[in-house]
N, C-alpha and C. Protein backbone atom coordinates (compact mmCIF):
# COMPACT_ATOMS: atom_id res chain seq x y z
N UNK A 1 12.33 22.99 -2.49
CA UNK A 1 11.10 22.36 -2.93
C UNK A 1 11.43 20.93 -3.33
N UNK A 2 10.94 20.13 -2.83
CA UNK A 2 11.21 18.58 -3.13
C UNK A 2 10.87 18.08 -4.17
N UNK A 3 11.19 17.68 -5.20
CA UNK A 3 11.01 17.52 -6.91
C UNK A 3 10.27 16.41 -7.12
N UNK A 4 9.50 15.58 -6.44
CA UNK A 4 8.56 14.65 -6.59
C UNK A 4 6.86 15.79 -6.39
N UNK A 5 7.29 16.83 -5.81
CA UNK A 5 5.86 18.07 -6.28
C UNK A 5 6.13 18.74 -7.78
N UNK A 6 4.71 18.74 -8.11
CA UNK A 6 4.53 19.43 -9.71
C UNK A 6 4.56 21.20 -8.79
N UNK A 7 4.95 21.94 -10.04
CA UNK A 7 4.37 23.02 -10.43
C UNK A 7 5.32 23.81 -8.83
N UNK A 8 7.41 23.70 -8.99
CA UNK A 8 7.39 24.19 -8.10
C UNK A 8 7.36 26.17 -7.76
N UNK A 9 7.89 26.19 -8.85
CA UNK A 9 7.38 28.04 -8.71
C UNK A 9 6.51 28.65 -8.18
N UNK A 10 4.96 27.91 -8.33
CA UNK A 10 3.90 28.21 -8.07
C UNK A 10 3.42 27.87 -6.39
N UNK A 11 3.97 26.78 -6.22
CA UNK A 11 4.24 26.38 -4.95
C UNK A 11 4.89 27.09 -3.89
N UNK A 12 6.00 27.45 -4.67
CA UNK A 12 7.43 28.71 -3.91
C UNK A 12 6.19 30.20 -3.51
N UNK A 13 5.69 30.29 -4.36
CA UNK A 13 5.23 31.56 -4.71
C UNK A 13 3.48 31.43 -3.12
N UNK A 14 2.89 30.65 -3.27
CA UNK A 14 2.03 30.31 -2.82
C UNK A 14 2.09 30.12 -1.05
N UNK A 15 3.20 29.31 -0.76
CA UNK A 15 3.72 29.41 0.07
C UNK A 15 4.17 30.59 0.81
N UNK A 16 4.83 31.23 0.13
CA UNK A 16 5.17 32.77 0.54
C UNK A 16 3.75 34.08 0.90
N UNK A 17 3.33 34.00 -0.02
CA UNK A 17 1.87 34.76 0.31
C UNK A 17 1.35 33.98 1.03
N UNK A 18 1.35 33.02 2.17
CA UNK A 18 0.89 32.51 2.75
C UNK A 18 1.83 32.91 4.26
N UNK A 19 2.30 32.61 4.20
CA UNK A 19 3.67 32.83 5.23
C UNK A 19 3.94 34.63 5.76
N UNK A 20 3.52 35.66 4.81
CA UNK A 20 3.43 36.49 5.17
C UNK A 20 1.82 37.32 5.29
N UNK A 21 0.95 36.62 5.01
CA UNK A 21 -0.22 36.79 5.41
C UNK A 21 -0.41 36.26 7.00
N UNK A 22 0.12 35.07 7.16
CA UNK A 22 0.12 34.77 8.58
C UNK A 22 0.68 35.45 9.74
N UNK A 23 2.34 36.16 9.02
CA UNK A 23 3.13 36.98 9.62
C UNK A 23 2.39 38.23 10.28
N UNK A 24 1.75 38.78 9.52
CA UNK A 24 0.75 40.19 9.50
C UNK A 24 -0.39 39.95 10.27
N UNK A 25 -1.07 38.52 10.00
CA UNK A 25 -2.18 38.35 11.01
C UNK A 25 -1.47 38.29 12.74
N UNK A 26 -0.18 37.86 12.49
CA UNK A 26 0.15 37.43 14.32
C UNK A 26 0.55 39.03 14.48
N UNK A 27 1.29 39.56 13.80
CA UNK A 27 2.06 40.71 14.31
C UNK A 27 1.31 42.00 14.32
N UNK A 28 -0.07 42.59 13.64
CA UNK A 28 -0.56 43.49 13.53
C UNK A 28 -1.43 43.07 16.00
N UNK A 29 -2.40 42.16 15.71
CA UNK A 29 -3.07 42.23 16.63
C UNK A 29 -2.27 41.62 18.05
N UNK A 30 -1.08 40.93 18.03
CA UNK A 30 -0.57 40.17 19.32
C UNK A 30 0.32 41.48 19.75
N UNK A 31 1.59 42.61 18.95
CA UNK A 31 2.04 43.53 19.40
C UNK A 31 1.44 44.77 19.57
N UNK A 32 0.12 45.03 19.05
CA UNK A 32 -0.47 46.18 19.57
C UNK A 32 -1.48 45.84 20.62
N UNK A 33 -1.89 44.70 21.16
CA UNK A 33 -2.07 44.13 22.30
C UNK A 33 -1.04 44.05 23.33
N UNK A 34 -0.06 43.71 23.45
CA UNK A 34 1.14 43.94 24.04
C UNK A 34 0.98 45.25 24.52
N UNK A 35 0.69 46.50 23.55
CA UNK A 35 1.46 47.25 23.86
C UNK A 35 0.12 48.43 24.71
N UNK A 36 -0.88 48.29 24.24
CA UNK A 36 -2.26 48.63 25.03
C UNK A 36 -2.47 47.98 25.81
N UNK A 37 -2.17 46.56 26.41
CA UNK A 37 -2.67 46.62 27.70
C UNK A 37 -1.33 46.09 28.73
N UNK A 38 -0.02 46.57 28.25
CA UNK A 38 0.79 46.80 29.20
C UNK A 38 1.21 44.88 29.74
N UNK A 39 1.20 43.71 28.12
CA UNK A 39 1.14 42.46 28.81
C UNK A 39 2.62 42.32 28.75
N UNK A 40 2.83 41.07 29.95
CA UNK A 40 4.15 40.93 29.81
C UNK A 40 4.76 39.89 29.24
N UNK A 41 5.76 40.19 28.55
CA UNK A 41 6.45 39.72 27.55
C UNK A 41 8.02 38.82 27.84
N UNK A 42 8.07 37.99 27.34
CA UNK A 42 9.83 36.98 27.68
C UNK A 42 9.80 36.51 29.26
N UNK A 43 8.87 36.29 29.54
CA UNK A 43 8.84 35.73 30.78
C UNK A 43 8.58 36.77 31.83
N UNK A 44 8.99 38.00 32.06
CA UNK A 44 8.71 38.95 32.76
C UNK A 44 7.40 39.30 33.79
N UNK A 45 7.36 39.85 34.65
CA UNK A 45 6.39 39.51 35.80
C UNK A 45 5.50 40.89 35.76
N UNK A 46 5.80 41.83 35.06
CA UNK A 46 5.19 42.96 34.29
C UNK A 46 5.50 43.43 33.11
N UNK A 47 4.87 44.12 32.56
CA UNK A 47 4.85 44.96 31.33
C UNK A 47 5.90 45.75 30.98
N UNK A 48 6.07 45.96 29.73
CA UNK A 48 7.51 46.75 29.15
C UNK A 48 6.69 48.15 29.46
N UNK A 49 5.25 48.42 29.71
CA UNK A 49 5.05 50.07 30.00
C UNK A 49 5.31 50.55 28.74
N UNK A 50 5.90 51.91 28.52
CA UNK A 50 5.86 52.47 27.51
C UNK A 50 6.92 52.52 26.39
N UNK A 51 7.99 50.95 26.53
CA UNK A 51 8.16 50.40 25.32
C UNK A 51 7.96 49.54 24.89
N UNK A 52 6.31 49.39 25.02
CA UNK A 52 6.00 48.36 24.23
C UNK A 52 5.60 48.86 22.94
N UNK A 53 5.02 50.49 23.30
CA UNK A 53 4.98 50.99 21.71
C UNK A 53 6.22 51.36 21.47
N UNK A 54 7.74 51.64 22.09
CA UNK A 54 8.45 52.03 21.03
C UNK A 54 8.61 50.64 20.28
N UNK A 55 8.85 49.58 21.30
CA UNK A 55 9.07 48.08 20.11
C UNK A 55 8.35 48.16 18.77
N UNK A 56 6.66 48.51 19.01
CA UNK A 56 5.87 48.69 18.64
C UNK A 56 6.34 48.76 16.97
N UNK A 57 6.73 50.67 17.36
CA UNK A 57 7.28 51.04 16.40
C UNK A 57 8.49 49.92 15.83
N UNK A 58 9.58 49.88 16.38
CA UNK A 58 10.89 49.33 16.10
C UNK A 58 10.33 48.28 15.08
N UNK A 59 9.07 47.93 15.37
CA UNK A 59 8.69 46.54 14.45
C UNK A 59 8.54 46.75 12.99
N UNK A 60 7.91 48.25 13.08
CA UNK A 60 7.68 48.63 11.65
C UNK A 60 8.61 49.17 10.77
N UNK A 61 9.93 49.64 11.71
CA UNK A 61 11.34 50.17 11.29
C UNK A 61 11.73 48.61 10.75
N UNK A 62 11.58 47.40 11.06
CA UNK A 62 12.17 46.61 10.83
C UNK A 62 11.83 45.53 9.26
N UNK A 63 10.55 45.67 9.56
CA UNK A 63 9.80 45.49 7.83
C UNK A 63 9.70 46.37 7.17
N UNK A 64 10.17 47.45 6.89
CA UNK A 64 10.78 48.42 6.15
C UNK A 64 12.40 47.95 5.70
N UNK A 65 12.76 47.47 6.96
CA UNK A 65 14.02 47.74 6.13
C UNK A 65 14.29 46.18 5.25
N UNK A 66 13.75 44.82 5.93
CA UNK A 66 13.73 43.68 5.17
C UNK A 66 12.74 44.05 3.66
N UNK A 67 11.55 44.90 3.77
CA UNK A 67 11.54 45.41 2.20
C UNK A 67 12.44 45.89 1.65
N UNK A 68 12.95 46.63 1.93
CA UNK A 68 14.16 47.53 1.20
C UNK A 68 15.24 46.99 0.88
N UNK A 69 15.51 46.18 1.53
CA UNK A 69 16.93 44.67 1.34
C UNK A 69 16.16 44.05 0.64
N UNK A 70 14.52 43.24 0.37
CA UNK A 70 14.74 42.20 -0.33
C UNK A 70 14.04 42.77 -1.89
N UNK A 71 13.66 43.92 -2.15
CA UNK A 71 13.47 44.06 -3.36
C UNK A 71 14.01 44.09 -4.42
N UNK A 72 13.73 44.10 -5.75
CA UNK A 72 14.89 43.81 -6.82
C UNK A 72 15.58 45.47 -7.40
């Protein structure tokens, strides 16, 4: 946080609920789109088919476990 801003805690803090509100808006509707209509992904010339829901899943294995690491 650059110390010519007031109030940086609140800033830190603000920022963050912001950053993972955005996270949740891209990742709830762009990977279960992905994964219902079979789009293709990393350049690919078709669809991952039917792992796009295991990714799907894998995604939610994966913010589970960055909760579980970053809690106190």
């Amino acid at each position: 946080m650059p110390p010519y801003l007031p109030w940086h805690a609140e800033l830190v803090f603000l920022s963050g609920v912001a950053e993972v509100l955005r996270g949740l808006g891209v990742l709830i509707p762009a990977n279960i789109h992905v994964a219902v209509n079979n789009v293709p992904v990393f350049g690919a010339t078709e669809g991952p088919g039917p792992v796009g829901y295991v990714r799907l899943l894998f995604q939610l294995v994966l913010i589970a476990w960055a909760y579980w690491y970053t809690r106190d």
